[in-house]
Protein backbone atom coordinates (compact mmCIF):
# COMPACT_ATOMS: atom_id res chain seq x y z
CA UNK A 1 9.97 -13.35 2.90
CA UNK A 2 10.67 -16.38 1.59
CA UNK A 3 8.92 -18.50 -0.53
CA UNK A 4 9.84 -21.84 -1.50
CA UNK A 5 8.35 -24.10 -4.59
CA UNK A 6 6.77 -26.63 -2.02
CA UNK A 7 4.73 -23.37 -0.47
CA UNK A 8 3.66 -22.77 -4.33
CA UNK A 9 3.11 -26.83 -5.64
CA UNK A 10 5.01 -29.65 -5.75
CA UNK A 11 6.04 -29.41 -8.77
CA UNK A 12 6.97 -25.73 -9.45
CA UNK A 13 9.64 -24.80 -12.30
CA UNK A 14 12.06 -22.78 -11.87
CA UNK A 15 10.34 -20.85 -14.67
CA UNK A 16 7.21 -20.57 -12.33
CA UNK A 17 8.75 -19.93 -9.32
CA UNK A 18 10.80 -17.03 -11.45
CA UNK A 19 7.11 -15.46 -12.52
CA UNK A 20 5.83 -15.81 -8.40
CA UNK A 21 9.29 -13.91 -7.65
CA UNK A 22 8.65 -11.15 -10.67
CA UNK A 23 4.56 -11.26 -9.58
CA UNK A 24 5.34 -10.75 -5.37
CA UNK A 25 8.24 -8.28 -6.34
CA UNK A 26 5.70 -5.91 -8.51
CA UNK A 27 3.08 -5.96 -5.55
CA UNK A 28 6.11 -4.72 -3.17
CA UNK A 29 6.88 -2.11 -5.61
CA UNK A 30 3.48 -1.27 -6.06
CA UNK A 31 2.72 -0.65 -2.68
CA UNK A 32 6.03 1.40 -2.47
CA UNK A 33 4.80 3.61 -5.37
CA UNK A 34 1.50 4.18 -3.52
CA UNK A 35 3.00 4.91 -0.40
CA UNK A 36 4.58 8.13 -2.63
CA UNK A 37 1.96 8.58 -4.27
CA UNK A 38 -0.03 9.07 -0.66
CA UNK A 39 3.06 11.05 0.92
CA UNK A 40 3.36 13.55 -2.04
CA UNK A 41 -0.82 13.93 -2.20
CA UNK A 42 -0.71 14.93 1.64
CA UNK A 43 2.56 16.43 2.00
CA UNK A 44 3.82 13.81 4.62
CA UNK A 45 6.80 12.42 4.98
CA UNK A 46 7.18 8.74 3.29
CA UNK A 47 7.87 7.62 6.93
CA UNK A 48 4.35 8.91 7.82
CA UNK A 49 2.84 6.62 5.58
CA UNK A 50 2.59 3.27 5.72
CA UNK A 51 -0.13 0.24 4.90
CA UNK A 52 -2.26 -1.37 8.01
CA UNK A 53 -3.27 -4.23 6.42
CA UNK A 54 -3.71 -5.37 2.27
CA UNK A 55 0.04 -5.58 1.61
CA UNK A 56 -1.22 -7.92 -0.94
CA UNK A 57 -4.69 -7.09 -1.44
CA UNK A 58 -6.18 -4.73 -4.66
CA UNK A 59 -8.19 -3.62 -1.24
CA UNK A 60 -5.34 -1.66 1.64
CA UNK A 61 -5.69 0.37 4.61
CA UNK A 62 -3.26 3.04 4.91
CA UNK A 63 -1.78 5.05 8.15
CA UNK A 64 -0.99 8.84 7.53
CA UNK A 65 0.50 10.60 10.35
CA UNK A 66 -0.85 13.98 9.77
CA UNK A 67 -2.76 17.03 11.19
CA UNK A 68 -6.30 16.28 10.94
CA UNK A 69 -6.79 20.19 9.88
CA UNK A 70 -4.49 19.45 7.25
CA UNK A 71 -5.56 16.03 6.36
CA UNK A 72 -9.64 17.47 5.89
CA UNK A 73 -8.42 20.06 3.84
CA UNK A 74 -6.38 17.75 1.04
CA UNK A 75 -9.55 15.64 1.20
CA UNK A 76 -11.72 18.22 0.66
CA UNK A 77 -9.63 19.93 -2.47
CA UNK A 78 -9.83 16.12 -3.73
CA UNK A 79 -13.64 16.09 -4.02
CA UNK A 80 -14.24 13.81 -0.69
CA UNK A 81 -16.19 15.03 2.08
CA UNK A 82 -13.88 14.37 5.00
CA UNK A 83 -16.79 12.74 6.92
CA UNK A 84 -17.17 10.00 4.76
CA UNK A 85 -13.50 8.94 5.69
CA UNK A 86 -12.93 6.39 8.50
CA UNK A 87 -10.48 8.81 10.40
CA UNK A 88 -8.94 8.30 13.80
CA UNK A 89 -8.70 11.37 16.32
């Protein structure tokens, strides 16, 4: 993606445009982290992981490509009933 100053203001810096480069760079990395985070909690595969929608939202939803079996039971040794979960068959 690119972004240029005129997308940002007018008048962007090169000093601003530097901290929307380091700002977008740590969501990317962010969402990279969670992705692991999500693959190593399930036992998936990085590859069957990935984000729906919220790339740059506090607020994501996340594809796992998983046995629902499987899936129910890591929810359940987390604490969440498994019915509470918006989960597609």
């Amino acid at each position: 993606m690119l972004i240029s100053s005129v997308d940002i203001c007018p008048v962007c810096s090169p000093e601003c445009m530097a901290s929307v480069t380091a700002g977008l760079m740590s969501v990317l990395a962010a969402n990279a982290e969670l992705i692991e985070l999500i693959a190593k909690t399930f036992g998936a595969a990085k590859r069957d992981v990935s984000l729906e929608s919220g790339e740059r939202s506090k607020l994501k939803r996340v594809a796992i490509e998983l046995d629902r079996r499987r899936f129910e039971l890591v929810l359940e040794s987390l604490g969440i009933d498994p019915h509470d979960v918006n989960a597609s068959p």
